[in-house]
C-alpha atoms as a PDB file:
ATOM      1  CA  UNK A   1     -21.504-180.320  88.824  1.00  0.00           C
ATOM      2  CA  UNK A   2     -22.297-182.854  86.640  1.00  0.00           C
ATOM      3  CA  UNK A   3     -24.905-181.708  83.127  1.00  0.00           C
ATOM      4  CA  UNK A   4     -27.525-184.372  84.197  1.00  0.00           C
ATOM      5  CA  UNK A   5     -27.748-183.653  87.954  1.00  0.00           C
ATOM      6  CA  UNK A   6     -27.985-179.976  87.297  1.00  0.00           C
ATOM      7  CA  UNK A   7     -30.514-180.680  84.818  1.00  0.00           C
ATOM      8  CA  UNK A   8     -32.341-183.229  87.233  1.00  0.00           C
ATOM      9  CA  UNK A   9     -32.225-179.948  90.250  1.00  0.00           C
ATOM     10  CA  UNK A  10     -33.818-177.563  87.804  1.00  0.00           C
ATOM     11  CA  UNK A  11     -36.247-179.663  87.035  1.00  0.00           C
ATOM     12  CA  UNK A  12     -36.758-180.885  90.077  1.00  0.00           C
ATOM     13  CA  UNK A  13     -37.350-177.448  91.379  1.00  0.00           C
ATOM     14  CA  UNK A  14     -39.615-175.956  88.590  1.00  0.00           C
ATOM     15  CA  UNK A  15     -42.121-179.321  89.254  1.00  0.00           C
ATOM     16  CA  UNK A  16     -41.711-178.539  93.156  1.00  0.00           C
ATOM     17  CA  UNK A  17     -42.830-174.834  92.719  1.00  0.00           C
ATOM     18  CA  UNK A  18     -45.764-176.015  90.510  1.00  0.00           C
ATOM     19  CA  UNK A  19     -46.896-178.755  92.833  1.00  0.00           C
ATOM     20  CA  UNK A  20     -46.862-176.040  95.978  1.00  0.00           C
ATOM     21  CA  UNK A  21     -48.839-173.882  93.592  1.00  0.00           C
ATOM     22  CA  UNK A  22     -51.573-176.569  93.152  1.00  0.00           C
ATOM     23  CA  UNK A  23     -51.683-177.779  96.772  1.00  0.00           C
ATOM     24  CA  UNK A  24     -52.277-173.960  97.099  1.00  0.00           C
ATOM     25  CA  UNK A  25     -55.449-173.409  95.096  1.00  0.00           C
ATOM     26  CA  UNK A  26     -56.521-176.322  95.927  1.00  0.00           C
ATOM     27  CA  UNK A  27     -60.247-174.809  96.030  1.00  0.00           C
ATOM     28  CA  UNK A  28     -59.866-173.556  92.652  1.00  0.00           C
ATOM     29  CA  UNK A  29     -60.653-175.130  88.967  1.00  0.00           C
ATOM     30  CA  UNK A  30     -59.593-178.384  88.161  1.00  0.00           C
ATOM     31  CA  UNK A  31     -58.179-176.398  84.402  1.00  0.00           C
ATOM     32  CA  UNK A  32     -56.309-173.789  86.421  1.00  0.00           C
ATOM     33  CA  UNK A  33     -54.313-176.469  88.080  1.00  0.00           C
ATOM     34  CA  UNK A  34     -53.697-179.175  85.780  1.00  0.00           C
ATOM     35  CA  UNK A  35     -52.635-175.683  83.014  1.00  0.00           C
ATOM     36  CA  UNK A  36     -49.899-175.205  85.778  1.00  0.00           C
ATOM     37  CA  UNK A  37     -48.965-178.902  86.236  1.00  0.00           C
ATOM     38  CA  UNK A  38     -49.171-179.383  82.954  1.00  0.00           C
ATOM     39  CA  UNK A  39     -46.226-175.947  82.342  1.00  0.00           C
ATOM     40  CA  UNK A  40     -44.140-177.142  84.969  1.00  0.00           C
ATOM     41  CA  UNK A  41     -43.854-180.603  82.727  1.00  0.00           C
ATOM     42  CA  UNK A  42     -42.982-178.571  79.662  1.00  0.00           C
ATOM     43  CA  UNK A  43     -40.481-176.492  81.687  1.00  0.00           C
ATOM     44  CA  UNK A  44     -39.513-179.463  83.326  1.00  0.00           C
ATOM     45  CA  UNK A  45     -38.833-181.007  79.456  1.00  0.00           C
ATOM     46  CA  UNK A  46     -37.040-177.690  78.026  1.00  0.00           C
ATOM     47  CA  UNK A  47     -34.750-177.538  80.949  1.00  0.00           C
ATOM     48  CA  UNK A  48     -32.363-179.882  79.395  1.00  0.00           C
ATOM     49  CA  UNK A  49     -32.021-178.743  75.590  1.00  0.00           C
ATOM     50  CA  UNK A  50     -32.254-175.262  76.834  1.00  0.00           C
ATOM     51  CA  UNK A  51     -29.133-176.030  79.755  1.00  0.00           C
ATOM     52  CA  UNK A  52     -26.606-174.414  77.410  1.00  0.00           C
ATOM     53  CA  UNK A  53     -28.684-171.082  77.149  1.00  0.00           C
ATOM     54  CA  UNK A  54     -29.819-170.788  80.930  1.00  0.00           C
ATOM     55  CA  UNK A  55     -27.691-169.756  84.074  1.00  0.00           C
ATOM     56  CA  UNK A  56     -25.176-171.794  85.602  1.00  0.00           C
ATOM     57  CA  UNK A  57     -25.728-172.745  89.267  1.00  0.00           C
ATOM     58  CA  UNK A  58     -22.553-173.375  91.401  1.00  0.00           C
ATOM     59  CA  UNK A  59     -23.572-175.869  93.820  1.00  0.00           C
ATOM     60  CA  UNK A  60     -20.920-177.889  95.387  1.00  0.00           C
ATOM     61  CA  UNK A  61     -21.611-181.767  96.746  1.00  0.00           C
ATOM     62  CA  UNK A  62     -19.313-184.509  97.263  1.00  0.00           C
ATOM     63  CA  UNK A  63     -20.057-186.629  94.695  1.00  0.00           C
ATOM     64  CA  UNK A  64     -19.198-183.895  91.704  1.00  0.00           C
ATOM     65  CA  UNK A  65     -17.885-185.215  88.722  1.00  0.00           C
ATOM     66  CA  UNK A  66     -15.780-182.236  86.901  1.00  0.00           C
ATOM     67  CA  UNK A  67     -16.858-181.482  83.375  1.00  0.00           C
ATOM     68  CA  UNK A  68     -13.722-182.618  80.862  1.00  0.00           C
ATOM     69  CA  UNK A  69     -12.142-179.143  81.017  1.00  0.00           C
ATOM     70  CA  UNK A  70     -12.192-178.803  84.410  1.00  0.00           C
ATOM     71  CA  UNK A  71     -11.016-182.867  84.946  1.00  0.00           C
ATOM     72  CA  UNK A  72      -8.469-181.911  82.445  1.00  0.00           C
ATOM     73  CA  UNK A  73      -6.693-178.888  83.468  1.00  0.00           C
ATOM     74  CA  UNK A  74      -5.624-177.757  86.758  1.00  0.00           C
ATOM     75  CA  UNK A  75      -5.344-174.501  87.253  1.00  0.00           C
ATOM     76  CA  UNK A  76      -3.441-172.840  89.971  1.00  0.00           C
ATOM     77  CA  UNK A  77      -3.142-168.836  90.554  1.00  0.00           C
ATOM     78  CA  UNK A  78      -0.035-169.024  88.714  1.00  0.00           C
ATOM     79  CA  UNK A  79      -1.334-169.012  84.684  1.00  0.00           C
ATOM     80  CA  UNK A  80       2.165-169.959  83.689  1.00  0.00           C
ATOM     81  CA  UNK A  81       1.466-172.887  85.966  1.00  0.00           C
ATOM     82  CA  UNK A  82      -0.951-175.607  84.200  1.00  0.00           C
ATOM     83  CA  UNK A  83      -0.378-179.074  84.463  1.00  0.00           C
ATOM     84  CA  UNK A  84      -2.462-181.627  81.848  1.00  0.00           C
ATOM     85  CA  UNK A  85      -3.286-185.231  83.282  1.00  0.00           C
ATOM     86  CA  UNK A  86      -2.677-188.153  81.002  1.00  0.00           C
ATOM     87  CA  UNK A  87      -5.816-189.938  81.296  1.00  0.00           C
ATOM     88  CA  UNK A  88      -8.690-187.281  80.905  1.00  0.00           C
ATOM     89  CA  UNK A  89     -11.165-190.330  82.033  1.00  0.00           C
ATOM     90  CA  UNK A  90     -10.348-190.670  85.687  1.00  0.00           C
ATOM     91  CA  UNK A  91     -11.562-188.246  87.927  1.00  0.00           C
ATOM     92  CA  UNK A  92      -9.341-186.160  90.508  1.00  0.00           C
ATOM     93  CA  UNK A  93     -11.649-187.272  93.416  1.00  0.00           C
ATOM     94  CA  UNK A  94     -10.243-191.219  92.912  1.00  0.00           C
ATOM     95  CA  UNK A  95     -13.200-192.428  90.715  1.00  0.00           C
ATOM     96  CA  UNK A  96     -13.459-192.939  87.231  1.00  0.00           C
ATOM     97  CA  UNK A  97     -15.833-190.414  85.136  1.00  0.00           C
ATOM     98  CA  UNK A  98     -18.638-191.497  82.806  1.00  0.00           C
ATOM     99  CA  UNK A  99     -17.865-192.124  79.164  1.00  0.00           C
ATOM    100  CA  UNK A 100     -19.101-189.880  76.511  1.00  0.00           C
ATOM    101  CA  UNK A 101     -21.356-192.873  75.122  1.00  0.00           C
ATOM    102  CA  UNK A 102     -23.332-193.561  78.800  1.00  0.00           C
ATOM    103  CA  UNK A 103     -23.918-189.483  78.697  1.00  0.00           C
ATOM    104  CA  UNK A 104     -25.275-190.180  75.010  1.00  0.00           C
ATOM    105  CA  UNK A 105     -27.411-192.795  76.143  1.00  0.00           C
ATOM    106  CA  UNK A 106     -28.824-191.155  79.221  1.00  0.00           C
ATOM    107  CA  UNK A 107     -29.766-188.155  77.202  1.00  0.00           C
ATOM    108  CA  UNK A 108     -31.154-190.147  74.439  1.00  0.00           C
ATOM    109  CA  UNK A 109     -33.537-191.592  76.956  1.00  0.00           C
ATOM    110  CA  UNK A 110     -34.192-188.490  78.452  1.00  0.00           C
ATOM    111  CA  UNK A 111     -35.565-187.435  75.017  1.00  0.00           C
ATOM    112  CA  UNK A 112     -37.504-190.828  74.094  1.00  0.00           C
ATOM    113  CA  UNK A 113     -38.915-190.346  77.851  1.00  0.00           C
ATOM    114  CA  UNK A 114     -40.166-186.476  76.983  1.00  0.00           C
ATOM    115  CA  UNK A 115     -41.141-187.817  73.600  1.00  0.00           C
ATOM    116  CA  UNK A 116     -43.155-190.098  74.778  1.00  0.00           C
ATOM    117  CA  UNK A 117     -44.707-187.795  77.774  1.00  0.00           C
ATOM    118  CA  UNK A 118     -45.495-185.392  75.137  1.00  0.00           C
ATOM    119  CA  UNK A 119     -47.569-187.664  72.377  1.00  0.00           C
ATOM    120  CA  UNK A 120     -49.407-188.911  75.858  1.00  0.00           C
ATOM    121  CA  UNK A 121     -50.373-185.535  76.317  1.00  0.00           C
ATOM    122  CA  UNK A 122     -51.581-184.453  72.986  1.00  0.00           C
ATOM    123  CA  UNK A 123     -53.157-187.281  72.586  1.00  0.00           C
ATOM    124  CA  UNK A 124     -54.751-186.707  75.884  1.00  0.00           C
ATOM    125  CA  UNK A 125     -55.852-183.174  74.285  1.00  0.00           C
ATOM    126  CA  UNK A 126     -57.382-184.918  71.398  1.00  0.00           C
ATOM    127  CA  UNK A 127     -59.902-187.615  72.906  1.00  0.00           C
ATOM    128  CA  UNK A 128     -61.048-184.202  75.141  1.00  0.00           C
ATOM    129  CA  UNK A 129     -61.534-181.858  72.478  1.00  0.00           C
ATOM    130  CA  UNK A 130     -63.365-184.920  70.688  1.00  0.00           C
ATOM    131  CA  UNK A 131     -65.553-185.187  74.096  1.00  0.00           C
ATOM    132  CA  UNK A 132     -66.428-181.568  74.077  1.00  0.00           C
ATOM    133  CA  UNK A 133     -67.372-181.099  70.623  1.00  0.00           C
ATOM    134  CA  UNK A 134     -69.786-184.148  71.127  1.00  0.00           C
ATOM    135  CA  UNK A 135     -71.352-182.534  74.279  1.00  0.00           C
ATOM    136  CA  UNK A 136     -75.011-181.435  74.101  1.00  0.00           C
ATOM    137  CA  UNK A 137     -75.927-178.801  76.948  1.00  0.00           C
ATOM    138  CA  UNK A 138     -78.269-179.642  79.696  1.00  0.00           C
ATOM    139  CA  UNK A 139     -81.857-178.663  78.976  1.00  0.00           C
ATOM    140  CA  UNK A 140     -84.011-180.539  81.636  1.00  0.00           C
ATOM    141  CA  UNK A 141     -84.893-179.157  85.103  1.00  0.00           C
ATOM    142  CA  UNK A 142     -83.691-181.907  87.306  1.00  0.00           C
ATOM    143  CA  UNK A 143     -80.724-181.443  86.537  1.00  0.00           C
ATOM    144  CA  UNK A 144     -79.962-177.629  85.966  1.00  0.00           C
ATOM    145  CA  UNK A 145     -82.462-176.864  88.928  1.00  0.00           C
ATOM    146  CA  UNK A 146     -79.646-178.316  91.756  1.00  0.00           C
ATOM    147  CA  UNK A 147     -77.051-176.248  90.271  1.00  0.00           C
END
Protein backbone atom coordinates (compact mmCIF):
# COMPACT_ATOMS: atom_id res chain seq x y z
CA UNK A 1 0.00 0.00 0.00
CA UNK A 2 1.05 3.12 -1.00
CA UNK A 3 2.66 5.81 2.25
CA UNK A 4 0.00 8.50 1.36
CA UNK A 5 -3.13 6.31 1.10
CA UNK A 6 -2.25 4.57 4.30
CA UNK A 7 -1.68 7.81 5.79
CA UNK A 8 -5.01 9.26 4.20
CA UNK A 9 -7.02 5.69 5.96
CA UNK A 10 -5.57 6.47 9.35
CA UNK A 11 -6.53 9.63 9.25
CA UNK A 12 -9.48 9.15 7.81
CA UNK A 13 -10.45 6.79 10.52
CA UNK A 14 -9.20 8.69 13.67
CA UNK A 15 -11.55 11.94 12.26
CA UNK A 16 -14.45 9.25 11.66
CA UNK A 17 -14.23 7.93 15.32
CA UNK A 18 -14.17 11.57 16.60
CA UNK A 19 -17.06 12.75 14.49
CA UNK A 20 -19.29 9.51 15.81
CA UNK A 21 -18.13 10.63 19.23
CA UNK A 22 -19.61 14.16 18.76
CA UNK A 23 -22.81 13.14 16.95
CA UNK A 24 -22.92 11.04 20.21
CA UNK A 25 -22.94 13.68 22.93
CA UNK A 26 -24.59 15.68 21.03
CA UNK A 27 -26.53 17.02 24.29
CA UNK A 28 -23.37 17.73 25.92
CA UNK A 29 -20.95 21.02 26.05
CA UNK A 30 -20.12 22.73 23.09
CA UNK A 31 -15.99 22.56 24.81
CA UNK A 32 -16.30 18.81 25.31
CA UNK A 33 -16.91 18.35 21.65
CA UNK A 34 -15.02 20.76 19.76
CA UNK A 35 -11.70 19.40 22.61
CA UNK A 36 -12.43 16.02 20.75
CA UNK A 37 -12.76 17.44 17.20
CA UNK A 38 -10.22 19.51 17.76
CA UNK A 39 -7.66 15.93 18.97
CA UNK A 40 -8.84 14.03 16.19
CA UNK A 41 -7.27 17.07 13.87
CA UNK A 42 -4.00 16.85 15.76
CA UNK A 43 -4.04 13.03 15.48
CA UNK A 44 -5.24 13.40 12.18
CA UNK A 45 -1.86 15.86 11.56
CA UNK A 46 0.72 13.47 13.52
CA UNK A 47 -0.41 10.49 11.62
CA UNK A 48 1.88 11.21 8.82
CA UNK A 49 5.36 12.23 10.49
CA UNK A 50 4.64 9.65 13.05
CA UNK A 51 3.85 6.71 9.95
CA UNK A 52 7.38 5.35 10.40
CA UNK A 53 6.88 4.76 14.26
CA UNK A 54 3.17 3.38 14.17
CA UNK A 55 1.87 -0.14 13.00
CA UNK A 56 1.73 -1.24 9.59
CA UNK A 57 -1.72 -2.17 8.23
CA UNK A 58 -1.82 -4.83 5.41
CA UNK A 59 -4.70 -3.92 3.41
CA UNK A 60 -4.79 -5.13 -0.07
CA UNK A 61 -6.79 -3.06 -3.08
CA UNK A 62 -6.30 -3.09 -6.66
CA UNK A 63 -4.86 -0.05 -7.26
CA UNK A 64 -1.57 -0.72 -4.84
CA UNK A 65 1.45 0.76 -5.86
CA UNK A 66 4.49 -1.42 -4.24
CA UNK A 67 6.90 0.57 -2.15
CA UNK A 68 10.56 0.58 -4.17
CA UNK A 69 11.74 -2.57 -2.36
CA UNK A 70 8.95 -4.45 -2.92
CA UNK A 71 8.64 -3.00 -6.92
CA UNK A 72 12.23 -3.89 -6.97
CA UNK A 73 12.74 -7.33 -5.84
CA UNK A 74 10.75 -10.33 -6.38
CA UNK A 75 10.91 -12.71 -4.10
CA UNK A 76 9.92 -16.26 -4.54
CA UNK A 77 10.11 -19.15 -1.70
CA UNK A 78 13.32 -20.04 -3.13
CA UNK A 79 15.93 -17.21 -1.38
CA UNK A 80 18.56 -18.30 -3.84
CA UNK A 81 15.92 -17.25 -6.33
CA UNK A 82 15.70 -13.23 -6.67
CA UNK A 83 15.36 -11.63 -9.79
CA UNK A 84 16.05 -7.48 -9.97
CA UNK A 85 13.96 -5.52 -12.71
CA UNK A 86 15.80 -2.99 -14.78
CA UNK A 87 13.61 -0.12 -14.49
CA UNK A 88 12.69 0.26 -10.69
CA UNK A 89 10.01 3.06 -11.98
CA UNK A 90 7.40 0.92 -13.63
CA UNK A 91 5.19 -0.92 -11.60
CA UNK A 92 4.55 -4.86 -11.86
CA UNK A 93 0.73 -4.22 -12.17
CA UNK A 94 1.42 -2.46 -15.94
CA UNK A 95 1.46 1.21 -14.68
CA UNK A 96 4.13 3.43 -14.06
CA UNK A 97 4.88 4.43 -10.21
CA UNK A 98 5.12 7.99 -8.90
CA UNK A 99 8.48 9.73 -8.91
CA UNK A 100 10.27 10.48 -5.78
CA UNK A 101 9.80 14.38 -6.52
CA UNK A 102 5.59 14.16 -6.88
CA UNK A 103 5.88 12.12 -3.31
CA UNK A 104 8.09 15.24 -2.17
CA UNK A 105 5.65 17.56 -3.31
CA UNK A 106 2.54 15.90 -2.00
CA UNK A 107 4.07 15.69 1.40
CA UNK A 108 5.34 19.14 1.31
CA UNK A 109 1.76 20.22 0.87
CA UNK A 110 0.56 18.00 3.31
CA UNK A 111 2.78 19.95 5.78
CA UNK A 112 2.05 23.66 4.42
CA UNK A 113 -1.77 22.35 4.65
CA UNK A 114 -1.25 21.22 8.62
CA UNK A 115 0.84 24.34 8.97
CA UNK A 116 -1.53 26.37 8.00
CA UNK A 117 -4.56 24.43 9.93
CA UNK A 118 -2.51 24.80 12.93
CA UNK A 119 -1.66 28.84 13.01
CA UNK A 120 -5.70 28.98 12.18
CA UNK A 121 -6.18 27.31 15.27
CA UNK A 122 -3.96 29.08 17.64
CA UNK A 123 -4.85 31.96 16.39
CA UNK A 124 -8.38 30.94 16.91
CA UNK A 125 -7.21 30.30 20.72
CA UNK A 126 -5.89 33.75 20.93
CA UNK A 127 -8.86 36.18 19.84
CA UNK A 128 -10.90 33.70 22.61
CA UNK A 129 -8.67 33.93 25.40
CA UNK A 130 -8.59 37.81 24.47
CA UNK A 131 -12.64 37.61 24.63
CA UNK A 132 -12.64 35.98 27.98
CA UNK A 133 -10.25 38.02 29.75
CA UNK A 134 -12.38 41.10 28.57
CA UNK A 135 -15.64 39.51 29.93
CA UNK A 136 -17.36 41.20 32.90
CA UNK A 137 -19.88 38.75 34.77
CA UNK A 138 -23.54 39.32 34.73
CA UNK A 139 -24.79 41.31 37.70
CA UNK A 140 -28.41 42.43 36.76
CA UNK A 141 -31.58 40.40 37.47
CA UNK A 142 -33.09 40.20 34.07
CA UNK A 143 -30.77 38.47 32.96
CA UNK A 144 -29.39 35.99 35.68
CA UNK A 145 -33.12 35.58 36.94
CA UNK A 146 -34.09 33.29 33.51
CA UNK A 147 -31.18 31.19 34.05
Amino acid sequence: MTNLLDVVIRSSAALAVALAACRMLRGRRAALRHAILAGALAIAAAVGPLGSVLPVWRIQHALAVPSPAEANVAVALDPTDITVRDDPHTNPAGGEALPSWAWRSVATCWLVGVAVCFVRLLLSYQRLWGLVRRARPLDETRWTGAA
